[in-house]
Each structure stands twice: as structure tokens, then as C-alpha cells.
N, C-alpha and C. Protein backbone atom coordinates (compact mmCIF):
# COMPACT_ATOMS: atom_id res chain seq x y z
N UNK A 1 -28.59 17.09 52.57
CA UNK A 1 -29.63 16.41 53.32
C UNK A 1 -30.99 17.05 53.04
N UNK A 2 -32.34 16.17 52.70
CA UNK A 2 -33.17 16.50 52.39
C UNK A 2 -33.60 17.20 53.83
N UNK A 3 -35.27 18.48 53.63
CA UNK A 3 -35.08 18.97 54.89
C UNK A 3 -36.89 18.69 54.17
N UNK A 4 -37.78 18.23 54.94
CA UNK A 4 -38.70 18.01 55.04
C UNK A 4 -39.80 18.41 55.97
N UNK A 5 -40.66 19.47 56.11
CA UNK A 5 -41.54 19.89 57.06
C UNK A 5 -43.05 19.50 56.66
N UNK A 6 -43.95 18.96 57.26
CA UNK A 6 -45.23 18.77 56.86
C UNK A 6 -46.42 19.79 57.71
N UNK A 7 -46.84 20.39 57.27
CA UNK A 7 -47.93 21.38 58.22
C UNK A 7 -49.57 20.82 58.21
N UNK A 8 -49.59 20.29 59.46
CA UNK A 8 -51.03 19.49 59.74
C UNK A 8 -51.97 20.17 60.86
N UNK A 9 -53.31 19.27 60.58
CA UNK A 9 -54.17 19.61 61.84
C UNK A 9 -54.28 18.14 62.53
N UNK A 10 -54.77 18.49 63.40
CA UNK A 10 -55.49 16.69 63.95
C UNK A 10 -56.41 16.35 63.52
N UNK A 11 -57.24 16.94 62.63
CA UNK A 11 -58.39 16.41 62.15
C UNK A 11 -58.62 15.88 60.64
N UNK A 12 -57.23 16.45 59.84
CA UNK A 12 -57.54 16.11 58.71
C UNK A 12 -57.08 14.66 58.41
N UNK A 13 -57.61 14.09 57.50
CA UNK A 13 -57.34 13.09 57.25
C UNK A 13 -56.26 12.76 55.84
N UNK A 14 -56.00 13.62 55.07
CA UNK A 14 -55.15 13.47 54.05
C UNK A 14 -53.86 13.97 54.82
N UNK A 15 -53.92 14.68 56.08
CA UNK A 15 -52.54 14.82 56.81
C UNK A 15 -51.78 14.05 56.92
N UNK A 16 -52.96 12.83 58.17
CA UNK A 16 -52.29 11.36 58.24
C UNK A 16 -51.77 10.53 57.80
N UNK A 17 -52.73 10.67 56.21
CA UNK A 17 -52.09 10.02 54.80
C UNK A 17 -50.60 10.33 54.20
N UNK A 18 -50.66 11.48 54.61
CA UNK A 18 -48.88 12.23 54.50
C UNK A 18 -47.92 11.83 55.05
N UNK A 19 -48.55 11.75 56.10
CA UNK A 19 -47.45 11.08 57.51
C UNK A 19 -47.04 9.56 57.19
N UNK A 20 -48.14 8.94 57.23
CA UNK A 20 -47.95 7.43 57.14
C UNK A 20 -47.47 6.98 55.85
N UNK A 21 -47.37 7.91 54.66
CA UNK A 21 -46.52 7.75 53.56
C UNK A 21 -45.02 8.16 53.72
N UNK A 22 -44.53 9.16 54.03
CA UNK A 22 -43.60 9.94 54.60
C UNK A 22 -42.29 8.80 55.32
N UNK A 23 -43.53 8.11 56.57
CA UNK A 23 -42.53 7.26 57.27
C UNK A 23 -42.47 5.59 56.53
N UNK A 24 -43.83 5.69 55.79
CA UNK A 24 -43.32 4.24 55.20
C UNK A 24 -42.30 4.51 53.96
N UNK A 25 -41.84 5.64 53.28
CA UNK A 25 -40.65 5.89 52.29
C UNK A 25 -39.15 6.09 53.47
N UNK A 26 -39.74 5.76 54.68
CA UNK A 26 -38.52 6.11 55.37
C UNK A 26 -37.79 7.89 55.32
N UNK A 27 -38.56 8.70 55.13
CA UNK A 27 -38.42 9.91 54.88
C UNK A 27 -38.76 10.33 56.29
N UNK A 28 -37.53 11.21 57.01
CA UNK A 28 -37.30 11.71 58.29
C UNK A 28 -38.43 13.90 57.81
N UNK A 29 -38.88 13.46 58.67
CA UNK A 29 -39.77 14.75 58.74
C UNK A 29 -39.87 16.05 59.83
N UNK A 30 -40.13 16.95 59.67
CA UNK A 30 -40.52 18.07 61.14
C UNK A 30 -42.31 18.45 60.92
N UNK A 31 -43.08 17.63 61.80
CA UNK A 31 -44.30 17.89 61.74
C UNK A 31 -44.68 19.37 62.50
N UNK A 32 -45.50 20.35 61.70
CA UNK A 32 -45.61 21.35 62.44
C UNK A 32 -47.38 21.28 62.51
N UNK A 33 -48.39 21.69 63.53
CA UNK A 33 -49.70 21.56 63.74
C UNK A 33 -50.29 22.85 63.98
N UNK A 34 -50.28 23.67 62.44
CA UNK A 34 -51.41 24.64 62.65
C UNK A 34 -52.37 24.89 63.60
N UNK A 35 -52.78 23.86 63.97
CA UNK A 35 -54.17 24.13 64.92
C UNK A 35 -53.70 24.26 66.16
N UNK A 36 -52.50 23.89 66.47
CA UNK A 36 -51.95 24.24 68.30
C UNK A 36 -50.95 24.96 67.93
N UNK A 37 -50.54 25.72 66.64
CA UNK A 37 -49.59 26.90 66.64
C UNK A 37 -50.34 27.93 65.87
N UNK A 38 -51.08 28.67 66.40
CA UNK A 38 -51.60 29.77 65.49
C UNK A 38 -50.36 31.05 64.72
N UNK A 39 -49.06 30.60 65.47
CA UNK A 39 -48.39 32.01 64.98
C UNK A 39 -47.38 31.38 63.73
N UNK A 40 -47.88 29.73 63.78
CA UNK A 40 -47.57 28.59 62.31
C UNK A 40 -48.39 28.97 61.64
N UNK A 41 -49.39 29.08 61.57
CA UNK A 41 -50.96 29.33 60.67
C UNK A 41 -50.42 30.00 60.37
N UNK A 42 -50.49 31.20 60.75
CA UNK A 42 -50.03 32.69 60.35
C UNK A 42 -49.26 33.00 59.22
N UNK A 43 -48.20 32.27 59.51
CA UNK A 43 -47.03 32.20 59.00
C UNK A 43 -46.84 31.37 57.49
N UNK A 44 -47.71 30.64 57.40
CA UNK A 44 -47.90 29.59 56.67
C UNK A 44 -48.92 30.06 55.58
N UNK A 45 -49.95 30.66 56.26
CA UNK A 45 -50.65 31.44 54.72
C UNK A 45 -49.65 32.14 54.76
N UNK A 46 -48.62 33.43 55.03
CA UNK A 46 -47.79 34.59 54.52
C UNK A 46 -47.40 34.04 53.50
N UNK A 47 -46.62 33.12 53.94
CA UNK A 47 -45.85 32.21 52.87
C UNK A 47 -46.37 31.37 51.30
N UNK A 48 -47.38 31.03 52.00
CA UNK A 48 -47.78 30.21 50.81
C UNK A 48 -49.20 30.26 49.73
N UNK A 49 -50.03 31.32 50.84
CA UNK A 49 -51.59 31.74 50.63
C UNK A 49 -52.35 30.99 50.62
N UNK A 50 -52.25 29.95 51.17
CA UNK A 50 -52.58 28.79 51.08
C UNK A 50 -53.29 28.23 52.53
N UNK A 51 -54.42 28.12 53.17
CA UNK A 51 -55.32 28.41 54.32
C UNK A 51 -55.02 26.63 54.38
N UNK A 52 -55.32 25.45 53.46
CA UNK A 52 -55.76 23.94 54.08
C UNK A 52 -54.34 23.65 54.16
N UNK A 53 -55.03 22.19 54.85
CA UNK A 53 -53.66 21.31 55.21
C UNK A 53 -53.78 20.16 54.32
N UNK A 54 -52.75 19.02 53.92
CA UNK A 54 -51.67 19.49 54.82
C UNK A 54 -51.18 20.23 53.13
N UNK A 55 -49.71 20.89 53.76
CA UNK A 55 -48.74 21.63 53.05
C UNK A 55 -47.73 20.86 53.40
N UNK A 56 -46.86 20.44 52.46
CA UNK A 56 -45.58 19.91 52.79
C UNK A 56 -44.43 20.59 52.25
N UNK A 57 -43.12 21.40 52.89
CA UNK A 57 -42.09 21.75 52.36
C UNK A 57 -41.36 21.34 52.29
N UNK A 58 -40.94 21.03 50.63
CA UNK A 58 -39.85 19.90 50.68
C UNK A 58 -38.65 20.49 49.77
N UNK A 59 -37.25 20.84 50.77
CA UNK A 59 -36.14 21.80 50.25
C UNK A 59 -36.93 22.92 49.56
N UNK A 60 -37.30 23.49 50.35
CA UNK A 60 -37.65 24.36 49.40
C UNK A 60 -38.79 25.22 49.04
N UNK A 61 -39.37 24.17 48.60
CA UNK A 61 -40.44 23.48 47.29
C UNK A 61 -42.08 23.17 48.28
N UNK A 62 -43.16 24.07 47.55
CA UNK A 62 -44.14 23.38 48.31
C UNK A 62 -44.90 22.37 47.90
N UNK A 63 -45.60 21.63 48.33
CA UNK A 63 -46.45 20.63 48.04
C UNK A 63 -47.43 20.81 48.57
N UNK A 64 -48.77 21.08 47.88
CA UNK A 64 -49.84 21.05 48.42
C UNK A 64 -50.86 20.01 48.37
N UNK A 65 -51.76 19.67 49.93
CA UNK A 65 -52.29 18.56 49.22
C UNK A 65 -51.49 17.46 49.71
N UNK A 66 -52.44 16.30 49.82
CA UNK A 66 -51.33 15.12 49.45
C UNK A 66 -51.20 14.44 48.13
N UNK A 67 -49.82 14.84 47.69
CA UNK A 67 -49.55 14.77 46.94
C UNK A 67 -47.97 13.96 46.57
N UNK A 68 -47.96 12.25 47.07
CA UNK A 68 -46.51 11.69 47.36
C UNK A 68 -45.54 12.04 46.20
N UNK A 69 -46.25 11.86 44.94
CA UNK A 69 -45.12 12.23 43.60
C UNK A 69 -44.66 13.75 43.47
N UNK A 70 -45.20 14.25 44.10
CA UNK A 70 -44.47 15.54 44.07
C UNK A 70 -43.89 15.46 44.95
N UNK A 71 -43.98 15.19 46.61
CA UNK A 71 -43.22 15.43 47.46
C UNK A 71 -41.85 14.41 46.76
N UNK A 72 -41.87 12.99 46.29
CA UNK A 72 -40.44 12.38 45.73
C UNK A 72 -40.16 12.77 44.72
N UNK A 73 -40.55 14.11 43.64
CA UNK A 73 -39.74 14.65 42.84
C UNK A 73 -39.17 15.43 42.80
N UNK A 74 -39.61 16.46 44.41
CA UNK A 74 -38.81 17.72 44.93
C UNK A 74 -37.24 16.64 45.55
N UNK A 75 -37.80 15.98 46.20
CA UNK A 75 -36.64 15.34 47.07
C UNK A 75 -35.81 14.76 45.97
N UNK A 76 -35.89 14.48 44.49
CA UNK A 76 -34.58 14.03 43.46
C UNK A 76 -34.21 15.56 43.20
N UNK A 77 -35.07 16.51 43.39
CA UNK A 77 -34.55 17.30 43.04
C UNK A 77 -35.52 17.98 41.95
N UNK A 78 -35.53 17.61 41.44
CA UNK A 78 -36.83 18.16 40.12
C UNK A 78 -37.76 18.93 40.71
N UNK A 79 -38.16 19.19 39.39
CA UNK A 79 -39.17 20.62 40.08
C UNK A 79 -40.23 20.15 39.39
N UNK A 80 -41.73 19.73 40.08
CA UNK A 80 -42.87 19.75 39.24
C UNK A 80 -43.94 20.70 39.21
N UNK A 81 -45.15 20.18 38.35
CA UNK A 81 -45.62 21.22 37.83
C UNK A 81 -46.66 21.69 38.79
């Protein structure tokens, strides 16, 4: 089972774009919101060094950015560049 997390704010707007792609591929998600979890922030640069949103982890695999062809080439499985 694919495991899908997206890390957003409320303000950005390529977040939303994530989201509303996400659910129109029918792709089940765990939205997490940097901006009302600071100890997510935190956690999220450790991980990735990576300060903007959104970030999407997909199995795995990050996606930065919105970026739908990467997020559906982690989910076949492939690894891009």
C-alpha cells in the first residue's frame, strides 16, 4: 500500500495544487501543516533540509515542490531524478 504524506501551510498556494491533484488521482493522503505543528517543521527540515512547502513523501521518496510526475513515479515505484 502506497503511504503518502504531504507537508503544507495554509497559505501556500502550490500546496493546494497538491492536494486537489492528489484527490483528483484518487490518491488517499496524511496532510501534515507545518505552520500549526512547529515540532513538524522541525522535523521536516532534519529530514529533508528543505525549509518550503509543500514536500510530499511518497514511500519513501521525497518530492519537492509540486511536482505530480514525480509524486506518480515514486508511487509505480521508480525513482526520479
Amino acid at each position: 500500500m502506497n503511504q503518502v504524506t504531504l507537508y503544507s501551510t495554509n497559505t501556500c498556494p502550490y500546496c493546494t495544487m497538491m492536494k486537489n491533484f492528489l484527490r483528483e488521482q484518487g490518491i488517499s493522503f496524511k496532510e501534515v501543516n507545518v505552520q500549526l505543528d512547529q515540532k513538524a517543521a522541525e522535523k521536516l527540515v532534519a529530514t529533508t533540509g528543505q525549509l518550503g512547502v509543500p514536500q510530499t513523501e511518497v514511500n519513501g521518496q521525497w518530492v519537492l515542490g509540486f511536482n505530480p510526475d514525480a509524486v506518480l513515479e515514486n508511487l509505480k515505484g521508480g525513482v526520479t531524478k
